[in-house]
Protein backbone atom coordinates (compact mmCIF):
# COMPACT_ATOMS: atom_id res chain seq x y z
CA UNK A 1 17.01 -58.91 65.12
CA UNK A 2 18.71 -58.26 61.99
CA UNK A 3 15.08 -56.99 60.54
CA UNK A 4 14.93 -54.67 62.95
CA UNK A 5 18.50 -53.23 62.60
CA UNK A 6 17.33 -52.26 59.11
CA UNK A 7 14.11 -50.72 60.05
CA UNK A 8 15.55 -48.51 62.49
CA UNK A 9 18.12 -47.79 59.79
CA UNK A 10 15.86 -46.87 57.25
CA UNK A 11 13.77 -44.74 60.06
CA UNK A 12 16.67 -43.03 60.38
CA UNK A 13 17.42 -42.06 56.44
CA UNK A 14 13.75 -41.09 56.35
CA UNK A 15 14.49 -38.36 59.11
CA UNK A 16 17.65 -37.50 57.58
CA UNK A 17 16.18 -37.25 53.80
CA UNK A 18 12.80 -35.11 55.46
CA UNK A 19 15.35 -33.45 57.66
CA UNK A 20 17.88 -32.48 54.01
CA UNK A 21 14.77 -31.60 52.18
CA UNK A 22 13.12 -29.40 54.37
CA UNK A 23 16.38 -27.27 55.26
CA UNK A 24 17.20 -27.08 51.50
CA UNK A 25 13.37 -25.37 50.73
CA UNK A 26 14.24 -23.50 53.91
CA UNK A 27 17.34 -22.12 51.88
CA UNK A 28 15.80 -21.54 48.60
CA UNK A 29 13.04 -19.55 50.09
CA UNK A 30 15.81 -17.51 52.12
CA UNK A 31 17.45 -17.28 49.15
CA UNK A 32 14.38 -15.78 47.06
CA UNK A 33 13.69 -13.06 49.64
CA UNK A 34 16.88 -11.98 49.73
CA UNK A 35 16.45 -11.26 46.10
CA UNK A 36 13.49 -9.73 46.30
CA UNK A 37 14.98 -7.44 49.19
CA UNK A 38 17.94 -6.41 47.26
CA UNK A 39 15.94 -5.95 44.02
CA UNK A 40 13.16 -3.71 46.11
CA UNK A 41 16.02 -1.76 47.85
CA UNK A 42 17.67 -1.12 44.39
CA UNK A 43 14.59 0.47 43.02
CA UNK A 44 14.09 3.07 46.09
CA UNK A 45 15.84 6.46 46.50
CA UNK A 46 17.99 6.45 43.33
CA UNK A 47 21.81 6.54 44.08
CA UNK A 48 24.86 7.25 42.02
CA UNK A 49 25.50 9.98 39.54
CA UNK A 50 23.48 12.12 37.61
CA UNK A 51 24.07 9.87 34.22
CA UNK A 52 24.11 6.42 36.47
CA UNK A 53 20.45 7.69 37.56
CA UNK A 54 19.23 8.66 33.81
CA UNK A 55 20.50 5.48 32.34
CA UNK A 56 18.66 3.24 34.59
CA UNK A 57 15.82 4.72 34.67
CA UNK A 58 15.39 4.92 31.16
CA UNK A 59 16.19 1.31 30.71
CA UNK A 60 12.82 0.26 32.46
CA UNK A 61 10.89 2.35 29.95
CA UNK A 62 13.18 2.94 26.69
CA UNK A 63 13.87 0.03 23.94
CA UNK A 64 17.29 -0.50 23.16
CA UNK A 65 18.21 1.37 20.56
CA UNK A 66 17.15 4.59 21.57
CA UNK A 67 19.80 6.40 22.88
CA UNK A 68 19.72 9.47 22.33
CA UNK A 69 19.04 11.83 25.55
CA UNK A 70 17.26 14.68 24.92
CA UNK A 71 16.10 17.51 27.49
CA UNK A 72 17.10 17.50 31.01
CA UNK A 73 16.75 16.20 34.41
CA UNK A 74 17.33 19.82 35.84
CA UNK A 75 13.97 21.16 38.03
CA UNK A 76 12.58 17.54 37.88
CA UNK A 77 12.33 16.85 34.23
CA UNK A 78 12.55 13.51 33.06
CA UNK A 79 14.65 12.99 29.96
CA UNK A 80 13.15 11.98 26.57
CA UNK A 81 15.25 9.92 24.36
CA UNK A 82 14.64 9.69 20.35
CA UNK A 83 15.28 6.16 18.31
CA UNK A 84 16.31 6.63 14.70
CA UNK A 85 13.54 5.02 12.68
CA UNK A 86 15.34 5.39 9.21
CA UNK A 87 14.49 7.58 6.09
CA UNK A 88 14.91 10.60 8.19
CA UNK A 89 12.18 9.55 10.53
CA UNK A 90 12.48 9.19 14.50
CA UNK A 91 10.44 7.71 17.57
CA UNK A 92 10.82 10.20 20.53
CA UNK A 93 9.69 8.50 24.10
CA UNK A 94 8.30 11.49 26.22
CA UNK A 95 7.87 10.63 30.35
CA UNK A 96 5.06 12.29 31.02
CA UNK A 97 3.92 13.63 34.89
CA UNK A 98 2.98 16.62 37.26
CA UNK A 99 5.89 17.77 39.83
CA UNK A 100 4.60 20.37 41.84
CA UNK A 101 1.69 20.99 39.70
CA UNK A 102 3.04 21.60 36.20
CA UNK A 103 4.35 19.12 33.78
CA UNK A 104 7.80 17.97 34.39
CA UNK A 105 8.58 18.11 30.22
CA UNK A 106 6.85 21.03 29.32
CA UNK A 107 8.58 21.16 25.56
CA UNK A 108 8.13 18.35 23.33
CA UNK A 109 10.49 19.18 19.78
CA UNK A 110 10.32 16.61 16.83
CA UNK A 111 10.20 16.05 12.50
CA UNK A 112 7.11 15.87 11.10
CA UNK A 113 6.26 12.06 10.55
CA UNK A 114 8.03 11.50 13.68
CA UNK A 115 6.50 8.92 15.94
CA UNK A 116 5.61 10.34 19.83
CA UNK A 117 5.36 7.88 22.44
CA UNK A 118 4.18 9.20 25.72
CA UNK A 119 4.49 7.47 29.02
CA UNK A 120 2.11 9.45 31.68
CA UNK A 121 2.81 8.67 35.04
CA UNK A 122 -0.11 9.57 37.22
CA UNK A 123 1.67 10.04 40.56
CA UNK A 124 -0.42 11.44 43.34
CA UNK A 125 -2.88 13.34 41.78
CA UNK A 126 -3.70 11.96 38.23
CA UNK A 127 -3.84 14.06 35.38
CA UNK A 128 -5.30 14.20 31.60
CA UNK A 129 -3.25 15.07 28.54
CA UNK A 130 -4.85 17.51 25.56
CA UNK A 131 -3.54 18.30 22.59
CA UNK A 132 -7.15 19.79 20.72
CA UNK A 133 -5.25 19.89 17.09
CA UNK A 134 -4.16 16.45 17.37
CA UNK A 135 -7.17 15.03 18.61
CA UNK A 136 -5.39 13.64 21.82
CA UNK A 137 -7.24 13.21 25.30
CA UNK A 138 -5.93 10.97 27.92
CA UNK A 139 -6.00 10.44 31.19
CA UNK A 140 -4.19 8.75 33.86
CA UNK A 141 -5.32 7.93 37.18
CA UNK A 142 -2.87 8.54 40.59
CA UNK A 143 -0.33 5.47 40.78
CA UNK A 144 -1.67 4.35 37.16
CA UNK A 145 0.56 4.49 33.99
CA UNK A 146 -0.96 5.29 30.43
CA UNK A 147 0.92 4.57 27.28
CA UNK A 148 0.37 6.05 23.84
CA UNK A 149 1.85 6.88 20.67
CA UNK A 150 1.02 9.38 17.43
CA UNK A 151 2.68 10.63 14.45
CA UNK A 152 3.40 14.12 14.53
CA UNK A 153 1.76 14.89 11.18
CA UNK A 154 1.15 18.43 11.16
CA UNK A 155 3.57 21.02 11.49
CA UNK A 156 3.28 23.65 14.23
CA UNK A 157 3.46 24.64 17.62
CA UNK A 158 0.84 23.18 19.88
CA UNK A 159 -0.32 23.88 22.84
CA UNK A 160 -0.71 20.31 25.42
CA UNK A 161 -2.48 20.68 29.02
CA UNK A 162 -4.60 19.20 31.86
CA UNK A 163 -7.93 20.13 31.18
CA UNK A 164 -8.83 19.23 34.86
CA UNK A 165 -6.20 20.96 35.99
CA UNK A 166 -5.55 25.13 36.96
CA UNK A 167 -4.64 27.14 33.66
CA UNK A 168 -0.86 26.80 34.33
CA UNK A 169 -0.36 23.15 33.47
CA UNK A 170 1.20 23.51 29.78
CA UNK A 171 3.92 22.45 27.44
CA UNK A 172 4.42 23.21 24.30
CA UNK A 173 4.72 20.58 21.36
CA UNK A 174 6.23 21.73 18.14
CA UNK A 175 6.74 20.18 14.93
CA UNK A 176 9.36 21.20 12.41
């Protein structure tokens, strides 16, 4: 009798253990999509002000140690922020993408022997990227992202534009 006492016993912290265990992945799994809601929700329509807005989305893009904003987020630019390289030399990080079918940074200004790195955000549409006296020719495909950096070595002002695009998609990029 006494065997079976402890058998029904120990049937009993079997169920309870199974029972603990399963409601405790039950909780970590609630947990986890939680998360993921909150972190999904977070990156939809952007909230807060103006600077708030600039600062975090920069952060998914720009290193830390570039903070200096350049340009504007006026008539849907996106800002580009320089990094000071040393000896007199910078890295400028240029987001890159058509809003209502023109570039949304159409003026690029740097230091010859600056580094350029360009972040094109293909959006709906997709779009290339020309500079002729550079020797640049990208292209991005809609909801793709291309990355790529140069040296502005020459000095000038040059013309960049979507060669698939009408005539009116241009920026300028100039070199001092």
């Amino acid at each position: 009798m006494e065997n079976d006492l402890n058998g029904e016993v120990g049937e009993k912290k079997r169920f309870y253990t199974i029972y603990y265990v399963v409601y405790a992945v039950l909780a970590v799994i609630f947990v986890v999509m939680m998360g993921v809601y909150l972190i999904k929700r977070g990156d939809g329509e952007l909230s807060g002000t103006l600077e708030e807005t600039v600062d975090k989305e920069a952060s998914k893009i720009v290193p830390e140690g570039a903070d200096q904003y350049l340009g504007s987020v006026d008539k849907g630019e996106k800002p580009i922020f320089s990094a000071d390289l040393g000896g007199g030399k910078s890295k400028y990080y240029v987001f890159l993408e058509l809003i209502n079918g023109s570039f949304n940074n159409r003026e690029i200004k740097v230091k010859k022997g600056d580094l350029v790195a360009v972040n094109m955000n293909g959006g709906e549409t997709g779009f290339d990227f020309k500079i002729d006296e550079y020797g640049l020719n990208y292209v991005v495909a809609a909801g793709g992202t291309v990355p790529f950096e140069f040296e502005a070595d020459k000095k000038g002002t040059f013309n960049f534009y979507c060669g698939k695009c009408s005539g009116n998609v241009l920026g300028t990029l100039t070199v001092k």
